[in-house]
Protein backbone atom coordinates (compact mmCIF):
# COMPACT_ATOMS: atom_id res chain seq x y z
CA UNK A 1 0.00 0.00 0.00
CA UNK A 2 1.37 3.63 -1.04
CA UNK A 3 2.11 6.41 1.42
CA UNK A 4 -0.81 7.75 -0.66
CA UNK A 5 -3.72 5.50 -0.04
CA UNK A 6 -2.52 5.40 3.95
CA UNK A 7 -3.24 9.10 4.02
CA UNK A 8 -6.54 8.55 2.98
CA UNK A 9 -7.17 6.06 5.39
CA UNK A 10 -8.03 7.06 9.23
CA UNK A 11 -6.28 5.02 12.35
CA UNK A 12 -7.43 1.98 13.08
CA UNK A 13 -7.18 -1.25 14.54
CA UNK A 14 -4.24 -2.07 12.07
CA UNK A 15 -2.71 2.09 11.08
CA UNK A 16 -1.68 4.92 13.61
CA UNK A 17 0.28 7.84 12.72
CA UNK A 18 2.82 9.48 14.62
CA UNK A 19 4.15 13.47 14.08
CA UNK A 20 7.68 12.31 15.79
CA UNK A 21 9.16 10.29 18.18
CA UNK A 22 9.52 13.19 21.19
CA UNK A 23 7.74 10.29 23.48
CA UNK A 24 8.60 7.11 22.82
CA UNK A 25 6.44 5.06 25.04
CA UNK A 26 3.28 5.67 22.88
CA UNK A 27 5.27 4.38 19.94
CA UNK A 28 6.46 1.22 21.63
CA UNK A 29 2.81 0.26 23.28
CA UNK A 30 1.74 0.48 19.82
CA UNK A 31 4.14 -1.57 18.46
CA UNK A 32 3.36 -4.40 21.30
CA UNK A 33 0.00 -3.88 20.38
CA UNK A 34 0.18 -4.79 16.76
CA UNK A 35 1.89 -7.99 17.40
CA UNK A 36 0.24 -8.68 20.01
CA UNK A 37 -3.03 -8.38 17.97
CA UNK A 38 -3.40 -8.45 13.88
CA UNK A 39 -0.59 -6.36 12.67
CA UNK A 40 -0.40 -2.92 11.56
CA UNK A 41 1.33 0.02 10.16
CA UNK A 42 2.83 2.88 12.06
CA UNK A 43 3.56 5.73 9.82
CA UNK A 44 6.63 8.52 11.40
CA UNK A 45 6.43 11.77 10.56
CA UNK A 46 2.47 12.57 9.58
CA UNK A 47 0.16 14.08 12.46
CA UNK A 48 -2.99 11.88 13.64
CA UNK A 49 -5.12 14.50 12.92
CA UNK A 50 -5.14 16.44 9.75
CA UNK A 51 -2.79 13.59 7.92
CA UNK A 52 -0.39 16.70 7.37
CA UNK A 53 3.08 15.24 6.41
CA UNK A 54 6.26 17.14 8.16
CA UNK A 55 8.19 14.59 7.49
CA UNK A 56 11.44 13.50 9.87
CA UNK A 57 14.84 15.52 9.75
CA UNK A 58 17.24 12.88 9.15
CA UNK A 59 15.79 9.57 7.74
CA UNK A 60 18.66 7.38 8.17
CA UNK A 61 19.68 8.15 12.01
CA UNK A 62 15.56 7.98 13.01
CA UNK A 63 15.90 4.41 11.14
CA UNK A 64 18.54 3.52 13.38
CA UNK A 65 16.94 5.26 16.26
CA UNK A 66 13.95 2.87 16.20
CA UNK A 67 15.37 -0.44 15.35
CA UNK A 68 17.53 0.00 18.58
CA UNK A 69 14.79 1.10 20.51
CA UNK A 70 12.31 -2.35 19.14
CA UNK A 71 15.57 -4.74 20.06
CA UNK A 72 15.92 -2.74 23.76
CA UNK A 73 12.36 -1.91 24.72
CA UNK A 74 10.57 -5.06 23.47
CA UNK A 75 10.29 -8.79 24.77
CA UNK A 76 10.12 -11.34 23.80
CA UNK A 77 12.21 -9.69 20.62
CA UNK A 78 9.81 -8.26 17.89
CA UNK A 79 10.85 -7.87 13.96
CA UNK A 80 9.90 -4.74 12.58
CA UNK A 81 9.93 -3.97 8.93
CA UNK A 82 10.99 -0.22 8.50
CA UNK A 83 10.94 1.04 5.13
CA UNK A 84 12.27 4.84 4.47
CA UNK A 85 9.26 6.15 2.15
CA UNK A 86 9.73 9.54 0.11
CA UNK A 87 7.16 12.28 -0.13
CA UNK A 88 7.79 15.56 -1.91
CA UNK A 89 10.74 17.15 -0.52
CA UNK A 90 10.60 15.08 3.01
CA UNK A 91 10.54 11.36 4.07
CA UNK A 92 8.33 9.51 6.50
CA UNK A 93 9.21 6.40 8.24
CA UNK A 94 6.15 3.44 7.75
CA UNK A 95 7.35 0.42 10.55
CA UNK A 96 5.02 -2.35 9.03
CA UNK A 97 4.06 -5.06 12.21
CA UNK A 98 2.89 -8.98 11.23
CA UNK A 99 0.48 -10.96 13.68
CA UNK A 100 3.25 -12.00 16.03
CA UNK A 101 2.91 -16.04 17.45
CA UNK A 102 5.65 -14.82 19.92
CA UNK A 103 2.63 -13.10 21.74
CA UNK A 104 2.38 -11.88 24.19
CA UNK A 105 5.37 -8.97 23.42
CA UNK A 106 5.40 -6.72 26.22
CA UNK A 107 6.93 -2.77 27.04
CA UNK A 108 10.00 -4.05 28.87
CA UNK A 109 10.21 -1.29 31.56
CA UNK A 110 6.53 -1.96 32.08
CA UNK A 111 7.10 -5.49 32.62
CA UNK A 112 4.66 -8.47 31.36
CA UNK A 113 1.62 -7.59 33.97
CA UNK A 114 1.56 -3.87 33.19
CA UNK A 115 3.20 -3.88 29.63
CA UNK A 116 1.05 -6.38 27.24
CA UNK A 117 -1.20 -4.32 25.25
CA UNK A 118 -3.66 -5.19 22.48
CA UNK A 119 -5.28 -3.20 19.45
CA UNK A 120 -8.80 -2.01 20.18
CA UNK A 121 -10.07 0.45 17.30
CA UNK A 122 -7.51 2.70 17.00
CA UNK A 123 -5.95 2.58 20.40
CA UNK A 124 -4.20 0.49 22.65
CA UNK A 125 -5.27 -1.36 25.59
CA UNK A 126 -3.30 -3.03 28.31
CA UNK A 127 -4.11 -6.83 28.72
CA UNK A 128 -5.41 -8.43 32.07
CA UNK A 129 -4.71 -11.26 33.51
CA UNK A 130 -6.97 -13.12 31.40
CA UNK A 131 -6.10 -11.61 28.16
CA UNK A 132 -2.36 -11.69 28.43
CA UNK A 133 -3.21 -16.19 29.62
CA UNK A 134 -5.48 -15.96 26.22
CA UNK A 135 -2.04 -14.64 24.29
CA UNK A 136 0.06 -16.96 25.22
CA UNK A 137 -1.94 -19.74 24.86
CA UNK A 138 -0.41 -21.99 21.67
CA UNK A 139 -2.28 -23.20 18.84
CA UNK A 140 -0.85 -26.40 19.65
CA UNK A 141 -2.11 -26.59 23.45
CA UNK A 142 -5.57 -26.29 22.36
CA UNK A 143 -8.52 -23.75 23.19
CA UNK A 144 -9.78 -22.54 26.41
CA UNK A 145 -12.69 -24.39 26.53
CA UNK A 146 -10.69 -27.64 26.04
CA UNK A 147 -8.87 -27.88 28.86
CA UNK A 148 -9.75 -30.22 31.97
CA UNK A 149 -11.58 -29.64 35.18
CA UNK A 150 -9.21 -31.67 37.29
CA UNK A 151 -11.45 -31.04 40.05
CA UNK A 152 -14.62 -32.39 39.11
CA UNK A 153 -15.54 -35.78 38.25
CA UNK A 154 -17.04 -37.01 34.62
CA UNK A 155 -20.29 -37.01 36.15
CA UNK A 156 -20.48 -32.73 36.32
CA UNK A 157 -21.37 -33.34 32.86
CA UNK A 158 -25.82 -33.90 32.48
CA UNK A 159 -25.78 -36.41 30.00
CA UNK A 160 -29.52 -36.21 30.08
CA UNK A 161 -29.41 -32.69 29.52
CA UNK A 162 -27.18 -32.89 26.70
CA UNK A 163 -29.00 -35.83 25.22
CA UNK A 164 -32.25 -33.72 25.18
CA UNK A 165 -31.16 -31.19 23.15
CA UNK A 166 -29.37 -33.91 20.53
CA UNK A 167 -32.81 -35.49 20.78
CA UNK A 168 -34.69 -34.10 17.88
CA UNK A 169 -30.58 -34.95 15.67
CA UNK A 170 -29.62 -38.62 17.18
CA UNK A 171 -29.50 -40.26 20.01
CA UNK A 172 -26.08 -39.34 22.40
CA UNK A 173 -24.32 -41.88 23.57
CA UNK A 174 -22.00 -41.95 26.59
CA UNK A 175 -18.90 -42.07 24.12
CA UNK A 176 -19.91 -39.23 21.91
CA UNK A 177 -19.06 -36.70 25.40
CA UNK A 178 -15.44 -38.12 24.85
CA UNK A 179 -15.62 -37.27 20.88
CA UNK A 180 -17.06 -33.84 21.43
CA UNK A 181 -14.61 -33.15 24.13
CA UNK A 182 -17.16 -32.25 26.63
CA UNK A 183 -15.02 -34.88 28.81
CA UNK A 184 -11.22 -35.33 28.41
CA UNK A 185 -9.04 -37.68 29.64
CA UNK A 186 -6.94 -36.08 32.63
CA UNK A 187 -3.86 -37.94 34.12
CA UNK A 188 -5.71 -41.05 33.67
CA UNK A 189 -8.88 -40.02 34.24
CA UNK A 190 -11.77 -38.63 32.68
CA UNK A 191 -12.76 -35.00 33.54
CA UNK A 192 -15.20 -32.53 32.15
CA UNK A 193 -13.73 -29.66 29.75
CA UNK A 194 -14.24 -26.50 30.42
CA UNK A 195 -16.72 -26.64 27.62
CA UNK A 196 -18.18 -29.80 28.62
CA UNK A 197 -18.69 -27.63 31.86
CA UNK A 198 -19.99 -24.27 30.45
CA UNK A 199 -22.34 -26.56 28.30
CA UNK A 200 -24.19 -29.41 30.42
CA UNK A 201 -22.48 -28.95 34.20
CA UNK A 202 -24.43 -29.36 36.29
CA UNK A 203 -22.73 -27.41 38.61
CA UNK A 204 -21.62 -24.80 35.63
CA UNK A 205 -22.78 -20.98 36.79
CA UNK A 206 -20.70 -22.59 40.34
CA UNK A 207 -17.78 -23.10 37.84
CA UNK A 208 -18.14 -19.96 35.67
CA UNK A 209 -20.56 -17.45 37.09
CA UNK A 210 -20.39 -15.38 33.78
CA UNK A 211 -22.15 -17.92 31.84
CA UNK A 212 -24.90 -16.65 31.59
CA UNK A 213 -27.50 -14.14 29.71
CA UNK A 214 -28.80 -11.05 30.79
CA UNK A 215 -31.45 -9.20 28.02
CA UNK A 216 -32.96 -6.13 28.83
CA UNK A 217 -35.64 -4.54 26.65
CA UNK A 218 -35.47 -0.34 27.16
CA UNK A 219 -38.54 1.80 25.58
CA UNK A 220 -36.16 4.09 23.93
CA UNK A 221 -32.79 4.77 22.09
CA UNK A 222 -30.89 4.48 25.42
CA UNK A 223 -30.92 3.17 28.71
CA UNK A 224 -33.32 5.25 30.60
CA UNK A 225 -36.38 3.50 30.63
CA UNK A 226 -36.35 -0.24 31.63
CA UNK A 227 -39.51 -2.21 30.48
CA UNK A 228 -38.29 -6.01 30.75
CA UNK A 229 -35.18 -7.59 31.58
CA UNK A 230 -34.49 -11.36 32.23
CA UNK A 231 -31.87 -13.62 33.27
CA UNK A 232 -30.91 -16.51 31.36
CA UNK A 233 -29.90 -19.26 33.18
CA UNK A 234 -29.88 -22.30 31.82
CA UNK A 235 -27.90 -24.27 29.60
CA UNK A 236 -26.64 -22.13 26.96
CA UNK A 237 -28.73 -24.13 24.25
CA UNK A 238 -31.49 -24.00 25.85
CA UNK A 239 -30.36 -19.97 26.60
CA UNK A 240 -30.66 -19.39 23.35
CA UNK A 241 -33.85 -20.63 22.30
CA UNK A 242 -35.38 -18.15 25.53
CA UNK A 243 -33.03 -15.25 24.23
CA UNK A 244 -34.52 -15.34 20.96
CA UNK A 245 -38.14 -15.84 22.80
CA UNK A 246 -37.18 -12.54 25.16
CA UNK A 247 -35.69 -10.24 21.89
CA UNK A 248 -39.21 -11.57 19.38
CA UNK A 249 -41.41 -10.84 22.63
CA UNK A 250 -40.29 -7.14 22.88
CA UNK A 251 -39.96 -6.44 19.13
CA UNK A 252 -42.41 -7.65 17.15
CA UNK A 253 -45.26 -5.82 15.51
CA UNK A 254 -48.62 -8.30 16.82
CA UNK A 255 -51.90 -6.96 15.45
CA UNK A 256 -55.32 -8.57 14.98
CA UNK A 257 -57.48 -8.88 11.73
CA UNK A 258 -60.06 -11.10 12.79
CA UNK A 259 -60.46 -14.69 14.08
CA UNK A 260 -58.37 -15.91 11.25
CA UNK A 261 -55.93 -13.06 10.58
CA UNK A 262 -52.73 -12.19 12.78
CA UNK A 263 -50.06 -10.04 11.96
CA UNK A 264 -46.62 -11.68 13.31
CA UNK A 265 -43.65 -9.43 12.07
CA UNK A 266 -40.06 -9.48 13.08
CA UNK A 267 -37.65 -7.10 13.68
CA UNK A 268 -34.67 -7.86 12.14
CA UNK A 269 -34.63 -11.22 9.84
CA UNK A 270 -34.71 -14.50 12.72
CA UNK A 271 -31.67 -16.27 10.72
CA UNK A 272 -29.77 -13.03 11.81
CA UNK A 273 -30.72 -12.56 15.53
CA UNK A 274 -30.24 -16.41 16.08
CA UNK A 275 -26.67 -16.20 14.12
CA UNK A 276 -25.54 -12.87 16.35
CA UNK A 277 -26.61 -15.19 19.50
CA UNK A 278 -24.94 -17.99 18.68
CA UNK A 279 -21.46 -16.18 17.90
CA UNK A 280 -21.98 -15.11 21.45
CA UNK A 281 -21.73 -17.74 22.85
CA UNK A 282 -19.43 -19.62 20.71
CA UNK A 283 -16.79 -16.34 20.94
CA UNK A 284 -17.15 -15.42 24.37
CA UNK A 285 -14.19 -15.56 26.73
CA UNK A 286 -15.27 -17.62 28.80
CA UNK A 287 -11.75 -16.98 31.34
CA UNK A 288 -13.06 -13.61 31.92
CA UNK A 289 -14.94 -12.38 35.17
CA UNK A 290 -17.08 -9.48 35.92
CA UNK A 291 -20.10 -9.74 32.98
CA UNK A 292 -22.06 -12.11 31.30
CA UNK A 293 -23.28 -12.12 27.94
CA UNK A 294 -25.91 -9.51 27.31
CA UNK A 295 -28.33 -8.52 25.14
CA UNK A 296 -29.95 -5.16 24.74
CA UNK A 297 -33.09 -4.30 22.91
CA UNK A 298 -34.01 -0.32 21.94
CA UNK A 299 -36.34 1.19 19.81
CA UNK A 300 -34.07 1.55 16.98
CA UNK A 301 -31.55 -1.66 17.63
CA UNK A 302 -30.50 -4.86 19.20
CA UNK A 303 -27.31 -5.08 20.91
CA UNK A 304 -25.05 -8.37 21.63
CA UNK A 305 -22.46 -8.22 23.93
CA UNK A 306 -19.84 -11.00 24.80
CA UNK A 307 -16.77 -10.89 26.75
CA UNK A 308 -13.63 -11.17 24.71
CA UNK A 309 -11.88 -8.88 22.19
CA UNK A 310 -10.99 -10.96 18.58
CA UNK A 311 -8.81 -13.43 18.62
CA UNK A 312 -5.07 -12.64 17.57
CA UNK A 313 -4.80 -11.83 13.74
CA UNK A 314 -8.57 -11.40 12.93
CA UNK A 315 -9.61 -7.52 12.50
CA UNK A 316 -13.45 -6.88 12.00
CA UNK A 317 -12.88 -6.34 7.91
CA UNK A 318 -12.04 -10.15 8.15
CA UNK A 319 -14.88 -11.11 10.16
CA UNK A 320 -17.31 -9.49 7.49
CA UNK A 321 -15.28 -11.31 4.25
CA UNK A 322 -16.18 -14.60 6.63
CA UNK A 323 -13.05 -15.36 8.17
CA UNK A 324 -13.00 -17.23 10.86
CA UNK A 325 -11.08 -18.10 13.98
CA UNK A 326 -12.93 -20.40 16.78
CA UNK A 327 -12.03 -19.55 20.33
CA UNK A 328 -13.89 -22.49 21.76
CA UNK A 329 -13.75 -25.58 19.72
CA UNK A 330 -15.77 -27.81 22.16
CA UNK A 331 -18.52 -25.28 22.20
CA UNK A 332 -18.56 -24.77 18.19
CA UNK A 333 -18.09 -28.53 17.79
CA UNK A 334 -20.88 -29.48 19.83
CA UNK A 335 -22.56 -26.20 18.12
CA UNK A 336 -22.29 -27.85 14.75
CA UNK A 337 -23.23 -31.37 15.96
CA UNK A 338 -26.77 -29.41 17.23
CA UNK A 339 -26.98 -28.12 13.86
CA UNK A 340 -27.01 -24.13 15.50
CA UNK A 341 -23.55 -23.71 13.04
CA UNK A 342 -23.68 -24.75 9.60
CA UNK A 343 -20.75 -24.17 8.50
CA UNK A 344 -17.07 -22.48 9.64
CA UNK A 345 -17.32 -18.61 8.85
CA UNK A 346 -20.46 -18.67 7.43
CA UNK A 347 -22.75 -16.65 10.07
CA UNK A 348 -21.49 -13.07 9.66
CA UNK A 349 -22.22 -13.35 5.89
CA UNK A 350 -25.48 -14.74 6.56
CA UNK A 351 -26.64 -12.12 9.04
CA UNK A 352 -25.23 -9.53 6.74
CA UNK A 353 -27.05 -10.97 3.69
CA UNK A 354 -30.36 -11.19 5.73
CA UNK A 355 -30.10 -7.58 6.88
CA UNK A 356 -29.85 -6.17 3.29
CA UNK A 357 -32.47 -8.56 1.75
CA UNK A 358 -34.98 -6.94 4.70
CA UNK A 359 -34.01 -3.44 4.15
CA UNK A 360 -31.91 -2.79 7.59
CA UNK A 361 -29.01 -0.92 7.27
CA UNK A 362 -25.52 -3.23 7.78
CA UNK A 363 -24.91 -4.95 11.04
CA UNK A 364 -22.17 -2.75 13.11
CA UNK A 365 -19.50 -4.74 15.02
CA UNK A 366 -17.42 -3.24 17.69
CA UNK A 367 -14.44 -3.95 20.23
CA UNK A 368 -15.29 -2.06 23.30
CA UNK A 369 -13.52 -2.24 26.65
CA UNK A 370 -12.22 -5.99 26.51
CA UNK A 371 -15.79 -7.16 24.77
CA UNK A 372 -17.32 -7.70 21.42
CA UNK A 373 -20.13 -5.98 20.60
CA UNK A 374 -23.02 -6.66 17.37
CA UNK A 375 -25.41 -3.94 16.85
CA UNK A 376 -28.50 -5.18 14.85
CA UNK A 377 -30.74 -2.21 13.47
CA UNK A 378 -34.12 -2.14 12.81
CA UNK A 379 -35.45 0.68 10.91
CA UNK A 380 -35.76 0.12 7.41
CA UNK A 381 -33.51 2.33 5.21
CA UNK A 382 -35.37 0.60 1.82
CA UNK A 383 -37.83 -1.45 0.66
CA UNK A 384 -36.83 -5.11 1.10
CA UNK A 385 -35.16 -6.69 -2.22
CA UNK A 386 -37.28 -9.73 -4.11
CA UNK A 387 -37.19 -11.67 -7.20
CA UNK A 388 -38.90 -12.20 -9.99
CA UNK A 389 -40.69 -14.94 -8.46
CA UNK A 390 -41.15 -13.55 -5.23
CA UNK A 391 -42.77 -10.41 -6.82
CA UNK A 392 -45.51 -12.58 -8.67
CA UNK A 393 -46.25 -14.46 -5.03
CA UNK A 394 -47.00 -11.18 -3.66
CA UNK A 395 -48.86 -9.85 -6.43
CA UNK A 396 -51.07 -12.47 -6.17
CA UNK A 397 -51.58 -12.48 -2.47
CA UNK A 398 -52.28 -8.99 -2.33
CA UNK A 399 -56.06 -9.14 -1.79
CA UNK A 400 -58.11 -9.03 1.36
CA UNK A 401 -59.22 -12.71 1.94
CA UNK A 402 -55.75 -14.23 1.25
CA UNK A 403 -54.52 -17.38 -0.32
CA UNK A 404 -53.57 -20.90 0.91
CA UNK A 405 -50.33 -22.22 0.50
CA UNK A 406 -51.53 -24.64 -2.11
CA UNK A 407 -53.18 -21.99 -4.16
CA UNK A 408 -49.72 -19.99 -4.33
CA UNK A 409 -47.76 -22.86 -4.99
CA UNK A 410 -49.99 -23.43 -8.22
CA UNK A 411 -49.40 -20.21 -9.39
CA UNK A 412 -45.65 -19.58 -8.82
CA UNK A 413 -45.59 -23.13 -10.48
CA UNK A 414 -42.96 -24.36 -7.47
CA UNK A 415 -43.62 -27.25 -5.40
CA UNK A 416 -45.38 -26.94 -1.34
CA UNK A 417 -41.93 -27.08 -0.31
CA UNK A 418 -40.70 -24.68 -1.99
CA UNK A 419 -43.33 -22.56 -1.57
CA UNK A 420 -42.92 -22.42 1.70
CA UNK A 421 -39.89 -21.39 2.03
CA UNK A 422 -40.22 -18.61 0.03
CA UNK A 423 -43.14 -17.65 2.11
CA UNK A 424 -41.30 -17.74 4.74
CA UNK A 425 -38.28 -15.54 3.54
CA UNK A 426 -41.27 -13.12 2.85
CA UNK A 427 -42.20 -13.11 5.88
CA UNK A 428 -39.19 -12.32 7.99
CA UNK A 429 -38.50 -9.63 5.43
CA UNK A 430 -41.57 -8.39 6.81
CA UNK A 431 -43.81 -8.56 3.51
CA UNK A 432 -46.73 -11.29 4.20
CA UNK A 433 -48.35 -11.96 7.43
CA UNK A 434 -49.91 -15.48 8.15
CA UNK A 435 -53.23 -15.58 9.00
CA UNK A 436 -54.40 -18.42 11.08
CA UNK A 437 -54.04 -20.14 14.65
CA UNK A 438 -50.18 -21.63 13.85
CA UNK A 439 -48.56 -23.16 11.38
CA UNK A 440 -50.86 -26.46 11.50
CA UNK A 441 -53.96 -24.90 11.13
CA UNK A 442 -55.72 -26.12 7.73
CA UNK A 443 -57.33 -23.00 6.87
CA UNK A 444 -54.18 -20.59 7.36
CA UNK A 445 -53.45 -18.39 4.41
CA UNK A 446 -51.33 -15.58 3.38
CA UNK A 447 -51.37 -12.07 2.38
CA UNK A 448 -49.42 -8.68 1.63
CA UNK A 449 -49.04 -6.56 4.31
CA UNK A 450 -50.86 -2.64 3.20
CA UNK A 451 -48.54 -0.31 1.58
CA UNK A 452 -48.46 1.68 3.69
CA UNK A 453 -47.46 -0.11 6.74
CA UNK A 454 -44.40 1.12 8.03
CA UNK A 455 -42.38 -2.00 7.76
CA UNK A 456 -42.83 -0.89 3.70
CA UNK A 457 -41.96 2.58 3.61
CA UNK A 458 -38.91 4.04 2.25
């Protein structure tokens, strides 16, 4: 990338500027913090605000300068690539930083404790406890949530819980805990993982008294008026399900036409909530103390809050091109086996793709403090996008009385199946309602919602 197209660019997770080197320290936690997260470039000699480029005095000696100052004030020893870059009648220093798997680097006069920092937007952040054990943790020692419970006996795992929920998939057999890794064997003995734990313990909020969910539904664009709130308990499967219960209960649109006619309209698109809830879970840092997951509802958003920054290497322009790096592979095993992950890297892509095919405006992901926050919006910025075949379904259940399922299916020429699915896109884009007692009732039919509803205006 050209001095150019960095000017253009503002700070970030990976790019900081720098007018000179008059403090040091800010240059070196920065540094540590680009290793010790995805990389980066630090560009010498342009201020942070305007981009203005005054350039440094004497290239070759500020080279020097800061490649002795890396190998003194650095540990474990850091690489640096620092290229001299020309502009106009000056030079600027760019010191490019890779993903480091020496992590965690630290500020040596700072020592490990106080001196680990990590990228969070564009600024650093010292590491706790937590997050500094979360660095140093090697690829080849596993996850978090795969380590034992040495403490605890194999029996801290509810197998009955867990088979419920692999009911409706298989039956779970006493083995498959082993296979999942929801027990591990432990100096000769099996114990629960810390996943196995956070999952089906029965003793698991004892164990980890974060695991939890707290949702709160507020009457307004910020905190100041508390209508609902709930605490969510149980096993985080089950959590889930009563999350998504908790958000649909406090956002959707319910209105009556009659004995046969309801009006049952989410939010944001279901495939979308349930994905952001899921990556909770599956991405939370589960070594962290002080907060559980939480969920916030307003009248213009949903927010989803985990504990844990990304992991090392990923920045939140990855996430959204679906890459993907699992901080708990017990949890997104087991996950996958329960059919609530499809596939590896898939959900942000979804949840973006549902959002634009309903009209919202594009998910927003932030680091904040040490947590990881989704922000789901739900005012419509345009009408919701539909094919060709979509647009003759609604044209021809656009009149008062409705039409069956069978009746559309005729006319769109597709099979029930089919049909159904469409109808149900539809309808989480907010564009038929289903009118009827439930989904079994015989005589349930569909129609258009009235332009001018407000889940249809521009």
């Amino acid at each position: 990338m050209t001095l150019q197209e960095l000017l253009r660019r503002p700070e970030s997770k990976t790019l900081e500027f720098k007018r000179d080197l008059s403090s040091p320290k800010p240059l070196l936690r920065t540094l540590v913090a680009f290793a010790n997260s995805a990389g980066g470039q630090l560009v010498i000699g342009v201020t942070d605000g305007d981009r203005r480029v005054l350039g440094v005095a004497s290239p070759l000696d500020m080279e020097r300068h800061v490649a002795n100052l890396i190998a003194d004030s650095i540990q474990p020893s850091l690489m640096a690539e620092i290229e001299i870059v020309p502009w106009r009648r000056t030079h600027v220093l760019v010191l490019q930083v890779h993903p480091s798997s020496l992590r965690p680097h630290h500020v040596k006069a700072e020592g490990v404790e106080h001196g680990s920092y990590v990228r969070l937007g564009s600024t650093n952040r010292r590491a706790d406890a937590a997050l500094i054990a979360e660095l140093s943790r090697r690829i080849d020692l596993g996850s978090h949530d795969e380590q034992p419970i040495p403490t605890a006996n194999c029996e801290a795992v509810d197998f009955a819980a867990a088979s419920q929920c692999f009911a409706q998939y298989r039956a779970l057999r006493r083995q498959d805990l082993r296979t999942l890794g929801l027990v591990v064997n432990h100096q000769g003995r099996e114990r629960p993982s810390i996943g196995g734990m956070i999952l089906f313990g029965k003793d698991r909020l004892a164990h980890f008294p974060d695991a939890w969910i707290q949702a709160g539904y507020f009457a307004s664009q910020d905190k100041s008026r508390l209508v609902d709130q709930a605490e969510l308990r149980d096993y985080p499967v089950l959590a889930i399900e009563q999350a998504i219960r908790f958000v649909e209960r406090n956002t959707r649109m319910g209105a009556d036409f009659g004995q046969l006619r309801r009006r049952d309209l989410p939010s944001v698109p279901p495939v979308a909530l349930r994905e952001v809830l899921v990556n909770a879970v599956v991405h939370a840092d589960y070594a962290q103390r002080g907060a559980p997951i939480r969920i916030a509802v307003f009248d213009d958003r949903i927010e989803v809050e985990n504990p844990g920054i990304l992991l090392p290497g990923l920045t939140i322009e990855e996430i959204r091109d679906g890459v993907s790096r699992l901080r708990n592979h017990v949890i997104a095993r087991t996950f996958k086996e329960l059919r609530l992950i499809e596939q590896w890297g898939s959900g942000i892509q979804k949840m973006l793709s549902a959002c634009a095919d309903a009209g919202l405006p594009t998910p927003e992901f932030v680091e904040i403090g040490l947590r990881f926050r989704v922000i789901l919006h739900t005012k419509r910025v345009h009408r919701p996008t539909v094919d060709a075949i979509e647009q003759r379904l609604l044209t021809f259940v656009h009149v008062p009385e409705g039409r069956s399922t069978a009746d559309i299916a005729a006319h769109i020429g597709l099979t029930l199946r089919a049909t159904q699915l469409r109808l149900n896109k539809l309808r989480d884009k907010g564009l038929v309602i289903a009118m009827g007692s439930g989904p079994k009732d015989p005589r349930r039919k569909w129609a258009t919602l009235e332009p001018n509803d407000s889940a249809l205006e521009n």
